[in-house]
Every structure is written in C-alpha cells, then in structure tokens.
N, C-alpha and C. Protein backbone atom coordinates (compact mmCIF):
# COMPACT_ATOMS: atom_id res chain seq x y z
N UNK A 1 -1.05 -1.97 0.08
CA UNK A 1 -1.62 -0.62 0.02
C UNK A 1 -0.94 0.25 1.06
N UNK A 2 -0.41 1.56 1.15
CA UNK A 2 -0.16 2.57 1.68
C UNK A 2 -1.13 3.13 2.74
N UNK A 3 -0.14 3.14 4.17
CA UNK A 3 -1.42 3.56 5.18
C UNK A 3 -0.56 4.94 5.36
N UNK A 4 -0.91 5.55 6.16
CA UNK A 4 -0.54 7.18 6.34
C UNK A 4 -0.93 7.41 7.33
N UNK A 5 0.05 7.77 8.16
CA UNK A 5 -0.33 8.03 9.57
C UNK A 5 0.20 9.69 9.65
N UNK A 6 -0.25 10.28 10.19
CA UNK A 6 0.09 11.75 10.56
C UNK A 6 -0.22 12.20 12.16
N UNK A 7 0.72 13.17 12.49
CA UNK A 7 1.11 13.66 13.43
C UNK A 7 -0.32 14.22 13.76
N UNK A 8 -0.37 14.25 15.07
CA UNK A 8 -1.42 15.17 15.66
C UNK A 8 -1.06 16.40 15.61
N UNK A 9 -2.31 17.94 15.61
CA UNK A 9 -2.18 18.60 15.59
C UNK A 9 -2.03 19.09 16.97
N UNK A 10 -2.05 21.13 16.76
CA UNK A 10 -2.22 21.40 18.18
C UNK A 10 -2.32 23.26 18.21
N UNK A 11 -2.79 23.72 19.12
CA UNK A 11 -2.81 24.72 18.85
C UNK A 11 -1.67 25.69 19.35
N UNK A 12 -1.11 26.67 18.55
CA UNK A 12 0.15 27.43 18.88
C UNK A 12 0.09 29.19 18.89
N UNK A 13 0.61 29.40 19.30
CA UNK A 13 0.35 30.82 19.52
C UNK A 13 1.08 31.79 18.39
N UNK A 14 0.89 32.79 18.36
CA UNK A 14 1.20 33.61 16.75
C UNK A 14 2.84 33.92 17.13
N UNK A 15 3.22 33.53 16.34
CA UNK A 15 5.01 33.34 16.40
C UNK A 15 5.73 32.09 16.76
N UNK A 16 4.77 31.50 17.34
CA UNK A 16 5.37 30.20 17.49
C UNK A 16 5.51 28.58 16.35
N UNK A 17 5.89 28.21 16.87
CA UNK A 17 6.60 27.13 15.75
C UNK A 17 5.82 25.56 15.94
N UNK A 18 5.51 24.51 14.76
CA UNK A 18 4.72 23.97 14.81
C UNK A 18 5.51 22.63 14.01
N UNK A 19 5.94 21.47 14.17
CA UNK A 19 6.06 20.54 12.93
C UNK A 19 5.13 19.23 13.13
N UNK A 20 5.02 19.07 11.74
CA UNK A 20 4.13 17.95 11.59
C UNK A 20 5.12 16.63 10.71
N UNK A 21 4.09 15.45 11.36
CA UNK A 21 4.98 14.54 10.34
C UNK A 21 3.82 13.61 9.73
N UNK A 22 4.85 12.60 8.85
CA UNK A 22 3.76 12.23 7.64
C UNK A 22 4.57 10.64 7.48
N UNK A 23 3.82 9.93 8.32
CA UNK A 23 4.58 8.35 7.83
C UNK A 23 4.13 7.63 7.31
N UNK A 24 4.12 7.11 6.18
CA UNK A 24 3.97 6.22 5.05
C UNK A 24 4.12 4.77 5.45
N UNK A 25 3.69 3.75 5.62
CA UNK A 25 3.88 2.22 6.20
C UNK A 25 3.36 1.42 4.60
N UNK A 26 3.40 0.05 5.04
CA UNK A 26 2.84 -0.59 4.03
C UNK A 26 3.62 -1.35 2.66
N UNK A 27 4.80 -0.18 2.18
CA UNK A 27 5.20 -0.37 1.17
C UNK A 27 6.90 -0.65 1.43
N UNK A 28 7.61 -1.34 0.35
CA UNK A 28 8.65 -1.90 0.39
C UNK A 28 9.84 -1.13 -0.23
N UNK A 29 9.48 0.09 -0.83
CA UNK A 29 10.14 0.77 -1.25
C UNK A 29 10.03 2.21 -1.25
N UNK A 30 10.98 3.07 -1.73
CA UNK A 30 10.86 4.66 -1.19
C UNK A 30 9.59 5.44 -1.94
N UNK A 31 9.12 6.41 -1.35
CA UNK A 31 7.80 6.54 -2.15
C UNK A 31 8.89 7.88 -3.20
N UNK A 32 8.25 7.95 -4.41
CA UNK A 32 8.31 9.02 -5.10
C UNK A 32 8.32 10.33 -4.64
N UNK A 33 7.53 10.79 -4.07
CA UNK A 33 7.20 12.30 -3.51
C UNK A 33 6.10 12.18 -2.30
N UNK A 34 6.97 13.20 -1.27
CA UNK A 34 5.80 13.09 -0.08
C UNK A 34 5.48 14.30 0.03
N UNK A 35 4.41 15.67 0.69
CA UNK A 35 4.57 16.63 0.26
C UNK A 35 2.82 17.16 1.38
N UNK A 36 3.02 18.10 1.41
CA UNK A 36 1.48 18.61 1.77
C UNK A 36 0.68 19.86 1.30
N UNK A 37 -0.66 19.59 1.26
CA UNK A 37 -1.36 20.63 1.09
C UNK A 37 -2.09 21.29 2.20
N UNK A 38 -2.86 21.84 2.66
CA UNK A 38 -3.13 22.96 3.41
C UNK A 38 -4.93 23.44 3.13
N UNK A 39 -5.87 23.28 3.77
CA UNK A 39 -7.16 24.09 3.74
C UNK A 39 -7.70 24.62 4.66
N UNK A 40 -8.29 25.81 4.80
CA UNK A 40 -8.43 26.95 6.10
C UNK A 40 -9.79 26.86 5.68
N UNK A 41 -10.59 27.23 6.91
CA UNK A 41 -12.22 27.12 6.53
C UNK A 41 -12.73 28.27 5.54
N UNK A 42 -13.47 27.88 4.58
CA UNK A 42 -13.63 28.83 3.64
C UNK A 42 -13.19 29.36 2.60
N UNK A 43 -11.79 28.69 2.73
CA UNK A 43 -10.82 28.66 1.29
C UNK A 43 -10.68 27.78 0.31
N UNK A 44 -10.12 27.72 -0.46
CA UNK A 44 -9.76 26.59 -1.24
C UNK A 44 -8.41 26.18 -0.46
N UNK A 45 -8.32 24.83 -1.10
CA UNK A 45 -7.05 24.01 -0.55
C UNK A 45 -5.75 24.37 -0.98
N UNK A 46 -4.65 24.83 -0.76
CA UNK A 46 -3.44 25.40 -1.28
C UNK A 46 -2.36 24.68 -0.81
N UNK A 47 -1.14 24.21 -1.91
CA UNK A 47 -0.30 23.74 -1.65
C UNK A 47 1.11 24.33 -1.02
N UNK A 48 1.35 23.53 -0.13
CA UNK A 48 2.54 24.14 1.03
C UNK A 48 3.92 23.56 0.13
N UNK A 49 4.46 22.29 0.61
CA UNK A 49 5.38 22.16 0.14
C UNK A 49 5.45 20.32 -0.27
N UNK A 50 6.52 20.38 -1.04
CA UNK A 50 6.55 19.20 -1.71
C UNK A 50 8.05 18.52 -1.69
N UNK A 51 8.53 17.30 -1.72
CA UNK A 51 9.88 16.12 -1.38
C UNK A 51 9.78 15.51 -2.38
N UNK A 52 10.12 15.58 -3.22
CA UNK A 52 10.58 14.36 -4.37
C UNK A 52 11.57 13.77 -3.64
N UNK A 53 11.60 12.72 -4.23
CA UNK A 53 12.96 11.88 -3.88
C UNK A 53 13.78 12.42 -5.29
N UNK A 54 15.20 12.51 -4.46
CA UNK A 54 16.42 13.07 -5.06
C UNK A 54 16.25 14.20 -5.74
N UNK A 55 15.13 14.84 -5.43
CA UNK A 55 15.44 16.41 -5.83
C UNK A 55 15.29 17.39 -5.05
N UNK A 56 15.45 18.72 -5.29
CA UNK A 56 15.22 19.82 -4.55
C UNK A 56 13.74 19.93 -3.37
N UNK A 57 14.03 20.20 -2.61
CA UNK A 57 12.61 20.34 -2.04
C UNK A 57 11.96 21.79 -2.31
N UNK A 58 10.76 21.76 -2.05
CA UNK A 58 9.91 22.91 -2.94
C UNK A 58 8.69 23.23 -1.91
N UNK A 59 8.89 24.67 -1.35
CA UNK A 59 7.66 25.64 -0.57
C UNK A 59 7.20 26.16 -1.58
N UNK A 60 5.66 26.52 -1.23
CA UNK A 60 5.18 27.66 -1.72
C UNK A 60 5.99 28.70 -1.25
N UNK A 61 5.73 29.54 -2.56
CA UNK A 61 6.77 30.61 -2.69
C UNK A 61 5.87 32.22 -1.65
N UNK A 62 4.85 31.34 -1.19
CA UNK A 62 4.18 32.08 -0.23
C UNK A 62 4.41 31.75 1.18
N UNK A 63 5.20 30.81 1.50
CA UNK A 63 6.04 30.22 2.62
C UNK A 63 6.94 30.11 2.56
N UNK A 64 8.14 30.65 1.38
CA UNK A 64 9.09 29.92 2.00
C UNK A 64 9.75 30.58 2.85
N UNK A 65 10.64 30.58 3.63
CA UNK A 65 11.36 31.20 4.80
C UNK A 65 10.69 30.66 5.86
N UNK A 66 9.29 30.17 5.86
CA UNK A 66 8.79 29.88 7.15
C UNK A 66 8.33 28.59 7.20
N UNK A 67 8.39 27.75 6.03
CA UNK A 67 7.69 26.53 6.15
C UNK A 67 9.52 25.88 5.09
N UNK A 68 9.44 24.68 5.94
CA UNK A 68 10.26 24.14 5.25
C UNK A 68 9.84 22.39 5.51
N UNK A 69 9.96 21.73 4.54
CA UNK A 69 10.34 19.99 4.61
C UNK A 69 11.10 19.28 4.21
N UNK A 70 11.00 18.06 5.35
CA UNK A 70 12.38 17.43 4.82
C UNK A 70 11.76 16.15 4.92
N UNK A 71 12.56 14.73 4.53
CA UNK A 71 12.21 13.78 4.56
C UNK A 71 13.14 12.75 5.10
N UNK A 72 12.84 12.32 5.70
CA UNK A 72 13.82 10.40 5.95
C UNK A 72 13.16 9.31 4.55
N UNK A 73 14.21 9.53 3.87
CA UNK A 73 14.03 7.92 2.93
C UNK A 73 13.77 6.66 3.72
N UNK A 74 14.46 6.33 4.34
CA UNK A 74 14.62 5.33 4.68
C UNK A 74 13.34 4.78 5.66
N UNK A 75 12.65 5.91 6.26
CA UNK A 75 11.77 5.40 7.06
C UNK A 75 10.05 6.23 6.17
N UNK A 76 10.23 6.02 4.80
CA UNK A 76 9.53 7.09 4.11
C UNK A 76 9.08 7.91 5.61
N UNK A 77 9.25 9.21 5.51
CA UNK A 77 8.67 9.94 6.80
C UNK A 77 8.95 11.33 6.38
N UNK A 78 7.98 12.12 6.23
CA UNK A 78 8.57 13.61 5.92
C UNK A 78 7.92 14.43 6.91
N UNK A 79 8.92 15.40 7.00
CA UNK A 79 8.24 16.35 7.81
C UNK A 79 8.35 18.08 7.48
N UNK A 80 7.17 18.88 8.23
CA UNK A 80 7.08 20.01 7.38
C UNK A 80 7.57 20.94 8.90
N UNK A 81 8.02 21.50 8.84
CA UNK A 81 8.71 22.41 9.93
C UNK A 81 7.98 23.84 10.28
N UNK A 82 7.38 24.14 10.69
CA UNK A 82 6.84 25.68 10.47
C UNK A 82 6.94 26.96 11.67
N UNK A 83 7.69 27.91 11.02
CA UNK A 83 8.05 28.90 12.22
C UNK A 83 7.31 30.06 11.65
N UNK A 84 7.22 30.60 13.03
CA UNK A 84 6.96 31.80 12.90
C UNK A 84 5.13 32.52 12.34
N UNK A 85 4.39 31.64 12.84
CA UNK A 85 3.17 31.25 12.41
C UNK A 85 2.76 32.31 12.59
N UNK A 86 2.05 32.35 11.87
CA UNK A 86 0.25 33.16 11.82
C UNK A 86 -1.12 32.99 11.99
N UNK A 87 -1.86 33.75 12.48
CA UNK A 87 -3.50 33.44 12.67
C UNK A 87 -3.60 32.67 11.24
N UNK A 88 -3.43 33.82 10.12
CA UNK A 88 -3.77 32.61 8.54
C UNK A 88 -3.06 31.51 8.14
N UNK A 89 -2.07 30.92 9.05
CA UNK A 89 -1.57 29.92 8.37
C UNK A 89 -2.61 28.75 9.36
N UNK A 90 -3.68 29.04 10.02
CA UNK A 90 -4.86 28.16 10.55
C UNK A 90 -5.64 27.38 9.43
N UNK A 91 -5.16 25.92 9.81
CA UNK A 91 -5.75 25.17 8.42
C UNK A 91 -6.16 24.08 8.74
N UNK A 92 -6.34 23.21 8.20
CA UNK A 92 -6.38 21.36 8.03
C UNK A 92 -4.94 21.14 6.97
N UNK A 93 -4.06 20.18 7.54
CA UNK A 93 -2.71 20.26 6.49
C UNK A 93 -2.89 18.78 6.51
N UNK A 94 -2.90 18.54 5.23
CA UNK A 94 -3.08 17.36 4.34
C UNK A 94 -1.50 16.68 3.88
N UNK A 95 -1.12 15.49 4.43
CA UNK A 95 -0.32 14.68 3.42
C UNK A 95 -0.77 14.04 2.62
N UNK A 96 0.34 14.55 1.79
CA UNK A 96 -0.25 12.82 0.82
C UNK A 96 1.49 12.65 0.13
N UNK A 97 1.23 11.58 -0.39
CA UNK A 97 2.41 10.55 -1.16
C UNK A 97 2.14 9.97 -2.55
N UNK A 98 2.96 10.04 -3.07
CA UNK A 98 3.17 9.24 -4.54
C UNK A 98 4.13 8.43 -4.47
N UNK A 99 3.79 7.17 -4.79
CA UNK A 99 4.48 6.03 -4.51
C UNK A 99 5.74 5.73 -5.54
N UNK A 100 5.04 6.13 -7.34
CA UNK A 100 5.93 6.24 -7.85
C UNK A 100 5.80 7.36 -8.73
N UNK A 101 7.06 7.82 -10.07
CA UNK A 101 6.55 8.76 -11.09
C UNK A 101 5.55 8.37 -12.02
N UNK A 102 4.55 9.53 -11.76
CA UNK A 102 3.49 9.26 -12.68
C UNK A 102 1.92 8.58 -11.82
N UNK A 103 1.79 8.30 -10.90
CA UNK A 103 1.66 7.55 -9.69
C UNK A 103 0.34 8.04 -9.41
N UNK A 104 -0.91 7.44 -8.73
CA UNK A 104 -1.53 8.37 -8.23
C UNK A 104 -1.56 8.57 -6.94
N UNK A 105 -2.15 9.45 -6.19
CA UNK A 105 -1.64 10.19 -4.76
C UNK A 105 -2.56 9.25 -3.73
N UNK A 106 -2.12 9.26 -2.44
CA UNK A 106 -2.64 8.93 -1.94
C UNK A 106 -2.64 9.95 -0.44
N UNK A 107 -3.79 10.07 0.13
CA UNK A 107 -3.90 11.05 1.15
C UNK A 107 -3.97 10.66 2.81
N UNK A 108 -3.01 11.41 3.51
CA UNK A 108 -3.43 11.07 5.27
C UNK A 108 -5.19 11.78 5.55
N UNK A 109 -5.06 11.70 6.59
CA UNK A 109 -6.60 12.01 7.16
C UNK A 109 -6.40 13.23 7.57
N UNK A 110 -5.09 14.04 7.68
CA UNK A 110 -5.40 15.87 7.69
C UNK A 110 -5.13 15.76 9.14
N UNK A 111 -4.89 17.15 9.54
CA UNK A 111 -3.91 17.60 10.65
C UNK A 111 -4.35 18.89 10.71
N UNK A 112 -5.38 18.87 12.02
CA UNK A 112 -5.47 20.39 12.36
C UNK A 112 -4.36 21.10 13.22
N UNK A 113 -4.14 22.29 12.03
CA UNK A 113 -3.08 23.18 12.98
C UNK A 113 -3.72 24.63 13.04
N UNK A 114 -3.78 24.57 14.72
CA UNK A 114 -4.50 26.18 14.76
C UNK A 114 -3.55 27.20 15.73
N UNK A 115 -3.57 28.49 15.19
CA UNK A 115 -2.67 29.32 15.79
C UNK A 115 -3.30 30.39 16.25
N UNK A 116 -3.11 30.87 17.68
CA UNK A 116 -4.17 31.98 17.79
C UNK A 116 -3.70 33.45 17.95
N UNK A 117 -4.33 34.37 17.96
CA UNK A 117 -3.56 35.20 17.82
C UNK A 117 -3.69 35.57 19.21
C-alpha cells in the first residue's frame, strides 16, 4: 500500500515563495500521476496542478505563471513550486497519486499553506 508523506507547511508573506513536496513510499514502481489539489476555508476544493508520468505537466490555468510542478521519477517525489503568493492562495494543499492509468487516487494528509498579507 502507498504511504504519502508531505512537506510541512508554513506561513509566508504576500509575495513570497512557498514549495511543497509529496513523497510516495511503499511501491516498486513509478506512480502514474502525482498532482495536487488545494481547499481554503469556505470554498470548495480546487485543483492546482497535475504530473503524469511522461507527459506535459498541467497548472490551473488560474495559476499558471505562479504555481508550477515537477517531479523526480525515480524517487516518486513531486513538487509544487509557488511564487509570488497571495492572501487567496491560503489553503490546505492536498497530494494525492495514482499509481497506475485508470487507478484509484490515493491522498496525503494536506499541507497548510498560509500567506499573510
């Protein structure tokens, strides 16, 4: 079974820059897609960005320029990069992983990132 460990959060100031990471243990092979979602108190949960293996990587098109991820295959490990923050980009940021295509997801325990203004 897939454990998921994630980066601690922390709080950052408005313009400043924040990355999180997302390590996958457990399994013997590369996961399918690693990727995160995002929930701010009172919102619904919204997706940030997403890593397939061997394809393009993919922001919301409401981040991109400021949120970017990348991944290590080899050590499944992705990480989401984030500059240039905002009071609203204050959330709980969720990994999760798909092990394979078609797959079902499996989730870290969430990562508070708070930015103040």
């Amino acid at each position: 079974q897939v454990q998921i460990e994630e980066s601690e959060g922390r709080v950052v100031q408005t313009g400043g820059s924040l990355r999180l990471s997302c390590a996958a243990s457990g399994i013997s092979f590369t996961l399918y897609e690693m990727g995160w979602y995002r929930q701010a108190p009172g919102k619904q949960r919204e997706f940030v960005a997403r890593a397939p293996l061997d394809e393009d990587t993919y922001s919301s098109p409401f981040l991109v320029g400021r949120f970017n991820i990348s991944r290590d295959n080899a050590e499944n490990t992705a990480y989401l990069q984030m500059v240039n923050l905002k009071p609203d980009d204050t959330a709980k940021y969720s990994c999760y992983v798909v092990l394979r295509d078609g797959g079902s997801w499996s989730w870290g325990q969430g990562t508070q990132g708070t930015v103040s203004s």
